[in-house]
Structures are given as structure tokens and as C-alpha cells.
PDB file of N, CA and C in Angstrom:
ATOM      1  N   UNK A   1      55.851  97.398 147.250  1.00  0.00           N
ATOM      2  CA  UNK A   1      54.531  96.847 147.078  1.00  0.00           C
ATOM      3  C   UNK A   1      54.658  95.369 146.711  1.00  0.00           C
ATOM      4  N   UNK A   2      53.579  94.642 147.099  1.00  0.00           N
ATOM      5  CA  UNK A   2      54.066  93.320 146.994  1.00  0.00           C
ATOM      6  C   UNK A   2      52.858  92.648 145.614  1.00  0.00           C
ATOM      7  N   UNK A   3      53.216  91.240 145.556  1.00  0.00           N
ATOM      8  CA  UNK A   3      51.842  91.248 144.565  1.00  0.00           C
ATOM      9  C   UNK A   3      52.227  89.304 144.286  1.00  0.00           C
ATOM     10  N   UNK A   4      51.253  88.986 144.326  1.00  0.00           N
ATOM     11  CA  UNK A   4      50.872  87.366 144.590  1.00  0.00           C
ATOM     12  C   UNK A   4      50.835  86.529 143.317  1.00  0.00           C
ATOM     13  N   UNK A   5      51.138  85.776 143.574  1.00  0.00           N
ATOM     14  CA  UNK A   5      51.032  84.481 142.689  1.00  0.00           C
ATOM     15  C   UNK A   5      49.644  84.568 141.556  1.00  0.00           C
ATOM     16  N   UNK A   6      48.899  84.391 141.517  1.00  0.00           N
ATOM     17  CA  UNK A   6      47.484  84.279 140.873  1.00  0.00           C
ATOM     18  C   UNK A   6      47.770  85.787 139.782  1.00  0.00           C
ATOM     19  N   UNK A   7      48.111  86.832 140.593  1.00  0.00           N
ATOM     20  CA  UNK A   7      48.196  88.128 140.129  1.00  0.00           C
ATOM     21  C   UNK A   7      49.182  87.864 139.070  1.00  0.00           C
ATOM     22  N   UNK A   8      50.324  87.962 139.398  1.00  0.00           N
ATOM     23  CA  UNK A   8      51.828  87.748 138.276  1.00  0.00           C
ATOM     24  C   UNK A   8      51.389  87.167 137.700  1.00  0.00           C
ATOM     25  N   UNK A   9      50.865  85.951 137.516  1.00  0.00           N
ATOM     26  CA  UNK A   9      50.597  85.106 136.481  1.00  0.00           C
ATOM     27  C   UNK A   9      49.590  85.195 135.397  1.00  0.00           C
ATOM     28  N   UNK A  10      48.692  86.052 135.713  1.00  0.00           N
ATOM     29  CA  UNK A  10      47.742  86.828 135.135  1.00  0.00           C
ATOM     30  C   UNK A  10      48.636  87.615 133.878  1.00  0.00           C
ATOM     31  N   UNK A  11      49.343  88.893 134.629  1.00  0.00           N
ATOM     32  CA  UNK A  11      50.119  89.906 134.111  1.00  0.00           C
ATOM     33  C   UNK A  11      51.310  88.949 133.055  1.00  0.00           C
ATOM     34  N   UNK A  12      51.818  87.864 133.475  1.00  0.00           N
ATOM     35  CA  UNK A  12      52.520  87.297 132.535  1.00  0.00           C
ATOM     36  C   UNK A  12      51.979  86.971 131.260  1.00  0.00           C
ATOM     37  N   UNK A  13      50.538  86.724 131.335  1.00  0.00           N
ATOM     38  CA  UNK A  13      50.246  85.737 130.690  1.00  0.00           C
ATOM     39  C   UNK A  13      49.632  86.636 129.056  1.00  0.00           C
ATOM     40  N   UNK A  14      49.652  88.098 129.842  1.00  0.00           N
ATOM     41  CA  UNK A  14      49.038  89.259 129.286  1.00  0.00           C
ATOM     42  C   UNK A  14      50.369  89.978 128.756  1.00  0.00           C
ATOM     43  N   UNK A  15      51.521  89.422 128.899  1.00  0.00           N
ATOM     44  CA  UNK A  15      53.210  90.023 128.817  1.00  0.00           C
ATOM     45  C   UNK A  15      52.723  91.697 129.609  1.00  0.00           C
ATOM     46  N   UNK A  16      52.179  92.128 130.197  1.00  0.00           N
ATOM     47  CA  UNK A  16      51.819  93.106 131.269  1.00  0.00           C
ATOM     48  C   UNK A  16      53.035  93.492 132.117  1.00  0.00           C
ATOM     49  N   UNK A  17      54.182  92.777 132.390  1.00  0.00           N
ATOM     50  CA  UNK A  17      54.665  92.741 133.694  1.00  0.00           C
ATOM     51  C   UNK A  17      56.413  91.890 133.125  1.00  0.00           C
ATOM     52  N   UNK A  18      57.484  92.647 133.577  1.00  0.00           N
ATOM     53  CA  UNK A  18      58.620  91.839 133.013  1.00  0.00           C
ATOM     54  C   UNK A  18      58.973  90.628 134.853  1.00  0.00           C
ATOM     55  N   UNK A  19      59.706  89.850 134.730  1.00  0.00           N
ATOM     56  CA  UNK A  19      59.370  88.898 136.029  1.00  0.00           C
ATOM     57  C   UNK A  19      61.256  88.791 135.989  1.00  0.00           C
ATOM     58  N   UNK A  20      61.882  88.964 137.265  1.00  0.00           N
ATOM     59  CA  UNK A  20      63.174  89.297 137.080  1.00  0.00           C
ATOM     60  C   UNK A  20      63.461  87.987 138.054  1.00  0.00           C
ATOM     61  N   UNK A  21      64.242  87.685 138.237  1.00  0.00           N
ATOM     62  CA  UNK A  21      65.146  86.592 138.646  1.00  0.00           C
ATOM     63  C   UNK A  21      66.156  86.958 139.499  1.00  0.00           C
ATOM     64  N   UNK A  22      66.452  87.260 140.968  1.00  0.00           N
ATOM     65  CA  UNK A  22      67.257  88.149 141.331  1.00  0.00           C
ATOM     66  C   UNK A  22      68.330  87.405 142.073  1.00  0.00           C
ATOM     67  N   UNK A  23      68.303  85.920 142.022  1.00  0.00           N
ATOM     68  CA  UNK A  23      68.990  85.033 142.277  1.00  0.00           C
ATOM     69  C   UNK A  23      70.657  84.678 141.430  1.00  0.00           C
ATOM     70  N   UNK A  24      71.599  84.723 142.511  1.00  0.00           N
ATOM     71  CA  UNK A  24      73.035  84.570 141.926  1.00  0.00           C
ATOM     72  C   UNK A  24      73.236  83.991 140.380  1.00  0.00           C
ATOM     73  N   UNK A  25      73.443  83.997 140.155  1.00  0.00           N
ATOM     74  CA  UNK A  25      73.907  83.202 138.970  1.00  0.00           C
ATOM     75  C   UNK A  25      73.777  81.516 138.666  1.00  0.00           C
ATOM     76  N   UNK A  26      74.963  80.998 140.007  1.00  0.00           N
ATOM     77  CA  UNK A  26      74.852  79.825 139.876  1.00  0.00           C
ATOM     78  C   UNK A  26      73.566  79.315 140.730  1.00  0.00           C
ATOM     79  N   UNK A  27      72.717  80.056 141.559  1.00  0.00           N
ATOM     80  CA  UNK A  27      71.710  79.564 141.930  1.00  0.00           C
ATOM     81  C   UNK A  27      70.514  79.481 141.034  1.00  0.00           C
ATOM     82  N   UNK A  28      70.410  80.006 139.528  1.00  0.00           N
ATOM     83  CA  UNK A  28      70.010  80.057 138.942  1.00  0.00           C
ATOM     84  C   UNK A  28      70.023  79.308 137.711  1.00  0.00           C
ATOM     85  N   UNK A  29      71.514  79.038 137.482  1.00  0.00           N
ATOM     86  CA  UNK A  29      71.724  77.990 136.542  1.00  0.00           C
ATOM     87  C   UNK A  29      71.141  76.151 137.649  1.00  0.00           C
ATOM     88  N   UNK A  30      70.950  76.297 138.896  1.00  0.00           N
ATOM     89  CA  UNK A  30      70.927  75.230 139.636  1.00  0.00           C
ATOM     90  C   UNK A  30      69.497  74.888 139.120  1.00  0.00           C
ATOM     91  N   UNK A  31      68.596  75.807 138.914  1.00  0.00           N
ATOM     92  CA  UNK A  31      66.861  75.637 138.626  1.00  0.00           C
ATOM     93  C   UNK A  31      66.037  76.766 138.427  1.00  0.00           C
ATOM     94  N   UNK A  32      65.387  77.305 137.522  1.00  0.00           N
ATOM     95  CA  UNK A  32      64.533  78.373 137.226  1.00  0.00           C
ATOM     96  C   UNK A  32      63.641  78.242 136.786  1.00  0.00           C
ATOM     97  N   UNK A  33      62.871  79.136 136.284  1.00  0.00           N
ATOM     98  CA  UNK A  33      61.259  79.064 135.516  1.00  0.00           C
ATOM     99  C   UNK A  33      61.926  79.986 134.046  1.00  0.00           C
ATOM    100  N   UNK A  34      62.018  79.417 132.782  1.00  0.00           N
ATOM    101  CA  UNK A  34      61.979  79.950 131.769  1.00  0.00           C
ATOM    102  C   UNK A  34      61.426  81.245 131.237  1.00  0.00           C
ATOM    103  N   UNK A  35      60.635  81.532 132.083  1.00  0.00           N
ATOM    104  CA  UNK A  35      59.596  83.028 132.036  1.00  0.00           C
ATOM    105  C   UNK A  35      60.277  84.104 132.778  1.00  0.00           C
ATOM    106  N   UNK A  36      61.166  83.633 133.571  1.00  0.00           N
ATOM    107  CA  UNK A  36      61.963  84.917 134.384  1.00  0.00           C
ATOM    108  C   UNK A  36      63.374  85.183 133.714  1.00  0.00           C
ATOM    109  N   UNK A  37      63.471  86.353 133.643  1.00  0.00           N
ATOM    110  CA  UNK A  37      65.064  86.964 133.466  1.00  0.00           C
ATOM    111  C   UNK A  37      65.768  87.138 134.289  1.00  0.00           C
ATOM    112  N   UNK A  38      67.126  86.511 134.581  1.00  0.00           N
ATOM    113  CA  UNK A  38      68.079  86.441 135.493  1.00  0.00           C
ATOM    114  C   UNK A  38      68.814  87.796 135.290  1.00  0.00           C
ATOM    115  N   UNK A  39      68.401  88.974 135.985  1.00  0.00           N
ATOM    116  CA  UNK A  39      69.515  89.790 136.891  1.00  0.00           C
ATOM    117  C   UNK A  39      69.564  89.646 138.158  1.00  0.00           C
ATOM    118  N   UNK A  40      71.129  89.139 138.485  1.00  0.00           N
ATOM    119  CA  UNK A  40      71.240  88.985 140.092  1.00  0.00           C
ATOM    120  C   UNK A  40      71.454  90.355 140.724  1.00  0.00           C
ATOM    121  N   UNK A  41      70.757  90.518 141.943  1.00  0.00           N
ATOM    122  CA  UNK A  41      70.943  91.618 142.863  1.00  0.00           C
ATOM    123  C   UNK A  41      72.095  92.099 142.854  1.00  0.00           C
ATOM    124  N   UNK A  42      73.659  92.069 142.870  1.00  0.00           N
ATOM    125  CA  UNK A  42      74.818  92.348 142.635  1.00  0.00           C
ATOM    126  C   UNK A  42      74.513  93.035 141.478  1.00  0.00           C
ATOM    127  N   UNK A  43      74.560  92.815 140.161  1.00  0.00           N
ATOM    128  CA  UNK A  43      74.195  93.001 138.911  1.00  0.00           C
ATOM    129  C   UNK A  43      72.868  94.151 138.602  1.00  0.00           C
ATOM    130  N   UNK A  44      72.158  94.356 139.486  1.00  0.00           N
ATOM    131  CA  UNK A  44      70.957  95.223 138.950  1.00  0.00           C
ATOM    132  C   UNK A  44      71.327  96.176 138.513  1.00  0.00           C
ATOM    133  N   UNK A  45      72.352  97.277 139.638  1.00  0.00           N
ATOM    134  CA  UNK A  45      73.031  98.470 138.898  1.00  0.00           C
ATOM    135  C   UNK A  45      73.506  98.501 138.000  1.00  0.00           C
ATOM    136  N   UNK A  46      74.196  97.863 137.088  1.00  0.00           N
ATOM    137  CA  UNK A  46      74.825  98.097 135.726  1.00  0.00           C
ATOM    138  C   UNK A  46      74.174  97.185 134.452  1.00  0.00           C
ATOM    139  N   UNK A  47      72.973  96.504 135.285  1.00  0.00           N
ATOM    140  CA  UNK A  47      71.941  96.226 134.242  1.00  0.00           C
ATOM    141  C   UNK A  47      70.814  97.031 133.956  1.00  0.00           C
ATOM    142  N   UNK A  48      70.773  97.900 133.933  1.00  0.00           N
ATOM    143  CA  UNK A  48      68.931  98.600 134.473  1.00  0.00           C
ATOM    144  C   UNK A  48      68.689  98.840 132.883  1.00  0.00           C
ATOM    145  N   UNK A  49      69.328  99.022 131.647  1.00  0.00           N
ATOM    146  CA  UNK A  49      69.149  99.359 130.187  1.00  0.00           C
ATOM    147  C   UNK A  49      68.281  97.711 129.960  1.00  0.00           C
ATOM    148  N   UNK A  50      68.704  96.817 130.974  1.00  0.00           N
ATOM    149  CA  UNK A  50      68.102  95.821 129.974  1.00  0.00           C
ATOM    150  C   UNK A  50      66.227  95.599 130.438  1.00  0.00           C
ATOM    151  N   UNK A  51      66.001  96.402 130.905  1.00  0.00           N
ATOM    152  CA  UNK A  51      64.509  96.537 131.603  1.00  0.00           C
ATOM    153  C   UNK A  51      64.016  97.893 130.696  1.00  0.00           C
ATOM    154  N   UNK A  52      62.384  97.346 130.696  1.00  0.00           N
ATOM    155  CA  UNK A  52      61.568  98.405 130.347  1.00  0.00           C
ATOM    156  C   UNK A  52      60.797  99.387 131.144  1.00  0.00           C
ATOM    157  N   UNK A  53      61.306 100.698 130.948  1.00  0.00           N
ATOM    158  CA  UNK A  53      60.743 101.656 132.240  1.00  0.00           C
ATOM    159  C   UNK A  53      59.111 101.934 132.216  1.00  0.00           C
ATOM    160  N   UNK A  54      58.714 101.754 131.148  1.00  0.00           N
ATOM    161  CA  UNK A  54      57.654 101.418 130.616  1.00  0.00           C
ATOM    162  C   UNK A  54      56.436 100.461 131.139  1.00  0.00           C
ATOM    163  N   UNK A  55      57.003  99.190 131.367  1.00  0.00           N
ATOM    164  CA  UNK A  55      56.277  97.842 131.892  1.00  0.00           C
ATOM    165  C   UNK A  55      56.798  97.705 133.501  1.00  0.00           C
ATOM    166  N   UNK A  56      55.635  97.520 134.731  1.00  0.00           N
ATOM    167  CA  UNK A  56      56.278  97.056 135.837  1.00  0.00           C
ATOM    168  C   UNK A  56      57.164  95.832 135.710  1.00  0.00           C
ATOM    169  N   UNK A  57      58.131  95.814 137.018  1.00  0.00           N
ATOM    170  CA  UNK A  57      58.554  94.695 137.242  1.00  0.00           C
ATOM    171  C   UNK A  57      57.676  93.639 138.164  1.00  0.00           C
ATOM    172  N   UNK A  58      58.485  92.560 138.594  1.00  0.00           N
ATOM    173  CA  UNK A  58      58.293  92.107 139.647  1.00  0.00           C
ATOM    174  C   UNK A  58      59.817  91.220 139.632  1.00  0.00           C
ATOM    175  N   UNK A  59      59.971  91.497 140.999  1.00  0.00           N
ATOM    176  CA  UNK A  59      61.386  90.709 141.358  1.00  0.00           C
ATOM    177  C   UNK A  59      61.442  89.811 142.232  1.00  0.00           C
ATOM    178  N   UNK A  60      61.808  88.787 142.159  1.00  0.00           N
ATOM    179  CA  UNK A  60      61.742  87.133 142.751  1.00  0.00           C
ATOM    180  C   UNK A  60      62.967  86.632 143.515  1.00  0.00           C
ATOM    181  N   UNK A  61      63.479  86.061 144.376  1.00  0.00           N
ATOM    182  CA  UNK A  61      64.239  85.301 144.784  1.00  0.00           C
ATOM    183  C   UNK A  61      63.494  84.080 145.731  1.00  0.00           C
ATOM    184  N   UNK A  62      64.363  83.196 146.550  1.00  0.00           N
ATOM    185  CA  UNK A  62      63.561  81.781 146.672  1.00  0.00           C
ATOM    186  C   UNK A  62      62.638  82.215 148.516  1.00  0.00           C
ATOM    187  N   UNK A  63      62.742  83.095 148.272  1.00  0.00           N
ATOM    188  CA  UNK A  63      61.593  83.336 149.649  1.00  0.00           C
ATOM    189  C   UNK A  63      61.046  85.103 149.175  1.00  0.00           C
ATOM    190  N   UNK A  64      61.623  85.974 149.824  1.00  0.00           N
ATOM    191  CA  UNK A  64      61.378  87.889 149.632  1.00  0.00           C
ATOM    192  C   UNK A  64      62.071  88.372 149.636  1.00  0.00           C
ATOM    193  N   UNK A  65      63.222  88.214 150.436  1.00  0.00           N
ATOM    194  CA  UNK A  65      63.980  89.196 150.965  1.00  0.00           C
ATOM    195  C   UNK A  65      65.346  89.993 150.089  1.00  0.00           C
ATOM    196  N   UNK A  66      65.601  89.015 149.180  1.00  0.00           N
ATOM    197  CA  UNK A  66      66.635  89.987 148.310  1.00  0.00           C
ATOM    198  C   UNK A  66      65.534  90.625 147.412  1.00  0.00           C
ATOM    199  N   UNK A  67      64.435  89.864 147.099  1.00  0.00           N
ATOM    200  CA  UNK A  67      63.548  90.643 146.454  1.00  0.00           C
ATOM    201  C   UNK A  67      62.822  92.359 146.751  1.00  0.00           C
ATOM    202  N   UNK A  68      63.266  92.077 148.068  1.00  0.00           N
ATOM    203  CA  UNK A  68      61.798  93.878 148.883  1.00  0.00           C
ATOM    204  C   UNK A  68      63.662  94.270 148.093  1.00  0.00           C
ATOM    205  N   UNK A  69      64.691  94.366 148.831  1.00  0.00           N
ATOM    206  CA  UNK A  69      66.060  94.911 148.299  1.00  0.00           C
ATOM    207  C   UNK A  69      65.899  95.337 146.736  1.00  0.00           C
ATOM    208  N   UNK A  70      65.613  94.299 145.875  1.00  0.00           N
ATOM    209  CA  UNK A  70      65.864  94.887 144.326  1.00  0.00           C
ATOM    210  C   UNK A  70      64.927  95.584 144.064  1.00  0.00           C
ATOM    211  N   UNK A  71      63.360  95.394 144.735  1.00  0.00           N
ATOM    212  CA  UNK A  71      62.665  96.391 144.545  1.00  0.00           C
ATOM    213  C   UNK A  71      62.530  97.893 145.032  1.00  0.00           C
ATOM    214  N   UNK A  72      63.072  97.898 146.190  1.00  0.00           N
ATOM    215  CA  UNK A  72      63.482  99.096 146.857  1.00  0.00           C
ATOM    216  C   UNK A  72      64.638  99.906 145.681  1.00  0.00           C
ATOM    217  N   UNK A  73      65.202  99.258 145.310  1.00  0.00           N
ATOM    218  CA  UNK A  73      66.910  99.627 144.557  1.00  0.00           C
ATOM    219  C   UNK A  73      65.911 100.271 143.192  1.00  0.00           C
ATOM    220  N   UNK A  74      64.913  99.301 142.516  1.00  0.00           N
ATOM    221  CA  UNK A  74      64.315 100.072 141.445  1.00  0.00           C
ATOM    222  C   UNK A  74      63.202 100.676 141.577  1.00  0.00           C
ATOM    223  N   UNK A  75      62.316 101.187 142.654  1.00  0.00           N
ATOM    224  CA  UNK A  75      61.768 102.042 142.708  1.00  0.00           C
ATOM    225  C   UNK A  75      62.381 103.462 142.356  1.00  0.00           C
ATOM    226  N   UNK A  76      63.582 103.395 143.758  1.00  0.00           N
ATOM    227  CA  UNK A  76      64.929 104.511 143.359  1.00  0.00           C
ATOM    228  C   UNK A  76      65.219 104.867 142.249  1.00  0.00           C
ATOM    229  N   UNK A  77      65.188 104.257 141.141  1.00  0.00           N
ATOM    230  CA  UNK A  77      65.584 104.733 139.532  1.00  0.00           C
ATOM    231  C   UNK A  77      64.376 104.994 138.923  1.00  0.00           C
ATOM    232  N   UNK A  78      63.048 105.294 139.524  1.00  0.00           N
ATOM    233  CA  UNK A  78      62.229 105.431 138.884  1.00  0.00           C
ATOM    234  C   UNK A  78      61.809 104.369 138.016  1.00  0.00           C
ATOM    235  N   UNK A  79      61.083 102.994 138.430  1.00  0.00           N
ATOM    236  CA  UNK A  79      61.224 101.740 137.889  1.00  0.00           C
ATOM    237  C   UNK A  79      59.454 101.361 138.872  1.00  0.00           C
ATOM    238  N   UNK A  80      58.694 100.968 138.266  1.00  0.00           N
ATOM    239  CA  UNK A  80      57.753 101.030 138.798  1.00  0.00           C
ATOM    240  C   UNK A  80      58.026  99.055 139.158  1.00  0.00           C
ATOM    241  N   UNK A  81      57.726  98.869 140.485  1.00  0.00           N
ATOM    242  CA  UNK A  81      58.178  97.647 140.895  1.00  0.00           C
ATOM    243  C   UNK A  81      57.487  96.711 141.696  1.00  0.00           C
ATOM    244  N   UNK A  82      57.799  95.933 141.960  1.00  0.00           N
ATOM    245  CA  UNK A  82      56.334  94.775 143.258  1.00  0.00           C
ATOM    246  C   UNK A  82      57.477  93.826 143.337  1.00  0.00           C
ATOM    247  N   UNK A  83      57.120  93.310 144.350  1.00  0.00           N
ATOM    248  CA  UNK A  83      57.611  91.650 144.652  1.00  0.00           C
ATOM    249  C   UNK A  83      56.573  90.618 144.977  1.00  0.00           C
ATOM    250  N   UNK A  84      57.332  89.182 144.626  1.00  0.00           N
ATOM    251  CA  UNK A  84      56.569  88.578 144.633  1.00  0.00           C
ATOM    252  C   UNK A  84      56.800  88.174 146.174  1.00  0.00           C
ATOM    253  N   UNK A  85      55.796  87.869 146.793  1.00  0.00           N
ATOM    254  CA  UNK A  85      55.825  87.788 148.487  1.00  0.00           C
ATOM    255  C   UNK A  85      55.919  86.424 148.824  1.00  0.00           C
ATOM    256  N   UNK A  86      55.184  85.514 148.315  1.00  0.00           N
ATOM    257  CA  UNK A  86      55.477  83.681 148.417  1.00  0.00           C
ATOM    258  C   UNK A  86      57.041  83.545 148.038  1.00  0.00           C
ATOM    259  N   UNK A  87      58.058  84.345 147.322  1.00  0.00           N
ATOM    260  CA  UNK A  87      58.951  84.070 146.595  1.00  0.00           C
ATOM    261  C   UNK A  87      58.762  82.969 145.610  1.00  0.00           C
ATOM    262  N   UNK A  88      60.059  82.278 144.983  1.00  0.00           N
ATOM    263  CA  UNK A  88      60.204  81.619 143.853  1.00  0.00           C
ATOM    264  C   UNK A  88      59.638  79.985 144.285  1.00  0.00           C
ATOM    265  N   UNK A  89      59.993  80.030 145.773  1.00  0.00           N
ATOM    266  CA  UNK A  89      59.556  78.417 145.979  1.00  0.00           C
ATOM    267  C   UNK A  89      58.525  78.179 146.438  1.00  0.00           C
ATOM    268  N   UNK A  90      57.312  79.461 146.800  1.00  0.00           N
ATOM    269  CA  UNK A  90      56.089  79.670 146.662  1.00  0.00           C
ATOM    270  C   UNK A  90      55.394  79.210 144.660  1.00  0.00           C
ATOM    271  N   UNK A  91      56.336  79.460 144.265  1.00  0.00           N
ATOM    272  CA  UNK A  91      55.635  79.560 143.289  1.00  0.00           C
ATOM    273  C   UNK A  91      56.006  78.199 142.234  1.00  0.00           C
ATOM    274  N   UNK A  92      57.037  77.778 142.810  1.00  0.00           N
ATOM    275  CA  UNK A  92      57.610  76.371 142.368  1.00  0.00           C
ATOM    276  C   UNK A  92      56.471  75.546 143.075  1.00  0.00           C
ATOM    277  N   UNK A  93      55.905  75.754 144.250  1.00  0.00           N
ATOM    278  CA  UNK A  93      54.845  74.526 144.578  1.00  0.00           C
ATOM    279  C   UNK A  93      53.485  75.002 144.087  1.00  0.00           C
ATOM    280  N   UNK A  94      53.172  76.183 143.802  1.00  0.00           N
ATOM    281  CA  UNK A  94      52.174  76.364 143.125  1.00  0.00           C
ATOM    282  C   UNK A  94      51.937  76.250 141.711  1.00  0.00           C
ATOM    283  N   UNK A  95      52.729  76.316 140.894  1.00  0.00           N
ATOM    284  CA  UNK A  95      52.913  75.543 139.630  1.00  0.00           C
ATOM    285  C   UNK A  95      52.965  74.138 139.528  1.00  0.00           C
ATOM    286  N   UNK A  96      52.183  73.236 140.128  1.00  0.00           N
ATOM    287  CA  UNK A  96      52.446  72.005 139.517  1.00  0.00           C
ATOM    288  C   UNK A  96      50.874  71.430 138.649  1.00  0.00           C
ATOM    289  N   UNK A  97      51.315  70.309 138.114  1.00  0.00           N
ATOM    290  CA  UNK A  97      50.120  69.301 137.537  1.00  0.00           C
ATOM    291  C   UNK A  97      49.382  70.436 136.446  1.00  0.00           C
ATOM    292  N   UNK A  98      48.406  70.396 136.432  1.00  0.00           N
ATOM    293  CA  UNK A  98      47.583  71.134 135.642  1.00  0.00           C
ATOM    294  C   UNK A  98      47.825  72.480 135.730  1.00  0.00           C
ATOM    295  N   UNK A  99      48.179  72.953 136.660  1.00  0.00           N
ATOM    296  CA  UNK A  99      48.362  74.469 136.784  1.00  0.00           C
ATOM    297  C   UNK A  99      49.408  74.793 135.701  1.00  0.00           C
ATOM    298  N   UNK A 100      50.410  74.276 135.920  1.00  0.00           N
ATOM    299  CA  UNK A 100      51.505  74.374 135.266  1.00  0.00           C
ATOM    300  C   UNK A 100      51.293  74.374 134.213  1.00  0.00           C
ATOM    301  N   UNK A 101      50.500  73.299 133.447  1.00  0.00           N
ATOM    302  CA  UNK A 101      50.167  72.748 131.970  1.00  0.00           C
ATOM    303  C   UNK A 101      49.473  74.048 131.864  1.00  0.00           C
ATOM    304  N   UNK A 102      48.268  75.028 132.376  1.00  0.00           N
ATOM    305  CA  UNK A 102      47.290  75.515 131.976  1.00  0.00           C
ATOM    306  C   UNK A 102      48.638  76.895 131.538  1.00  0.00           C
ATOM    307  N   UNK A 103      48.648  77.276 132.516  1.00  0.00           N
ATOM    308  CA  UNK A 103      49.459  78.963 132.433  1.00  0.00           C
ATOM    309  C   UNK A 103      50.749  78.102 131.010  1.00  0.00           C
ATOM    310  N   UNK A 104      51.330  77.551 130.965  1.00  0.00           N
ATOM    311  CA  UNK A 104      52.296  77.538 129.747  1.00  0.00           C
ATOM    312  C   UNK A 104      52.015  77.367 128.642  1.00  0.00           C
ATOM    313  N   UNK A 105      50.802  76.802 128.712  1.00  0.00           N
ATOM    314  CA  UNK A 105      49.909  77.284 127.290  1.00  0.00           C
ATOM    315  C   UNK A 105      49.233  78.096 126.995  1.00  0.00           C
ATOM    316  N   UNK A 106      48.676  79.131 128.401  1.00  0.00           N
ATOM    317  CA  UNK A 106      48.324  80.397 128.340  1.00  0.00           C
ATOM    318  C   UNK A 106      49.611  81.615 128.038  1.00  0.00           C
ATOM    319  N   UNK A 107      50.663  80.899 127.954  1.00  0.00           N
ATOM    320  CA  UNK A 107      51.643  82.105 127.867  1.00  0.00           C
ATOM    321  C   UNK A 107      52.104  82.575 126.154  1.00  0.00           C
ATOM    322  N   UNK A 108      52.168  83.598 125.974  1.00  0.00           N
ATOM    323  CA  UNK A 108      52.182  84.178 124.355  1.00  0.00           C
ATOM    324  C   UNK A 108      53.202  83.761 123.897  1.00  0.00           C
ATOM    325  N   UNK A 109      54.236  83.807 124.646  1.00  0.00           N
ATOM    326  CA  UNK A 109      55.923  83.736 124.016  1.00  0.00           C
ATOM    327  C   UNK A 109      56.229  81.844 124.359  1.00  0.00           C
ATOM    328  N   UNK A 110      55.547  81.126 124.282  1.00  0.00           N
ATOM    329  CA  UNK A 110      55.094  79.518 124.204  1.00  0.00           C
ATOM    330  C   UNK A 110      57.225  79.272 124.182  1.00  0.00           C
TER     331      UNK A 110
END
């Protein structure tokens, strides 16, 4: 299931929704959004304790496609899941100027 920009950001802003990071490592140390948790796709299987089965996910990389993958992988464990469909650099150009300013001061964990 997929789920959009406007939406996630909503659910973030409400801590509703954990926002995963499914990008390598060093592609991640290269540039991220502070609000996402880096498990890389390699890594999901022997990370899954650090997620709440409790709260959906949503899983990100810089377009979809490792993303539909990690979400497919945690549906399988019983992991209620979405992706984000713009990916990460959808959402890197939709965060700018005021937007940006508004949601990071709308966010709880500041």
C-alpha cells in the first residue's frame, strides 16, 4: 500500500507512523531527514526488534523501489506497512522554504 507526502507528514507530526530509511548506510550518512530511522534493506531481517508492531511503518528510499521490497518483506512478519511513492527525493523537494519551517515545528520530538 502506498501513502503520500501530505499524508506521512500528517502521521509524523501526530508520532502515528514510525518513517524508516531503507537506504545503504553510506547513502545515508551522504544526506537524510532527521525524522527517519536508518534500517538499510540488507539489514531489515535482523533488525525487526527495533520497530513497533504496534505503530505502521512507512519505508523510504530515493525514488520506491527498494521501498515496495521492504514493505513487501514487512508485511510478511506481520508489520503493518505503506511506502512512500514520491520516494525520499520527492520529499526532499517538497520540504522546502516554509514548508519545511512549518512541519519541524509541528513535529513533537523538535
Amino acid at each position: 500500500m502506498k501513502i503520500r507526502i501530505p499524508e506521512l507528514l500528517e502521521l509524523l507530526k501526530k508520532e502515528q507512523v514510525q518513517f524508516i530509511d531503507i537506504r545503504f548506510r553510506e547513502e545515508y550518512q551522504a544526506w537524510h531527514f532527521g525524522f527517519a530511522k536508518n534500517i538499510p534493506l540488507n539489514e531489515l531481517p535482523n533488525r525487526l526488534n527495533e520497530l513497533d508492531r504496534a505503530k505502521p511503518v512507512v519505508t523510504a528510499c530515493p525514488h520506491y523501489d527498494r521501498s515496495i521490497i521492504a514493505r513487501l518483506f514487512l508485511v510478511s512478519r506481520g508489520f503493518e506497512a505503506r511506502y512512500l511513492v514520491e520516494g525520499l527525493l520527492g520529499l526532499a523537494d517538497h520540504l522546502r522554504g516554509d514548508v519545511a519551517r512549518d512541519f519541524v515545528t509541528a513535529l513533537p520530538y523538535k
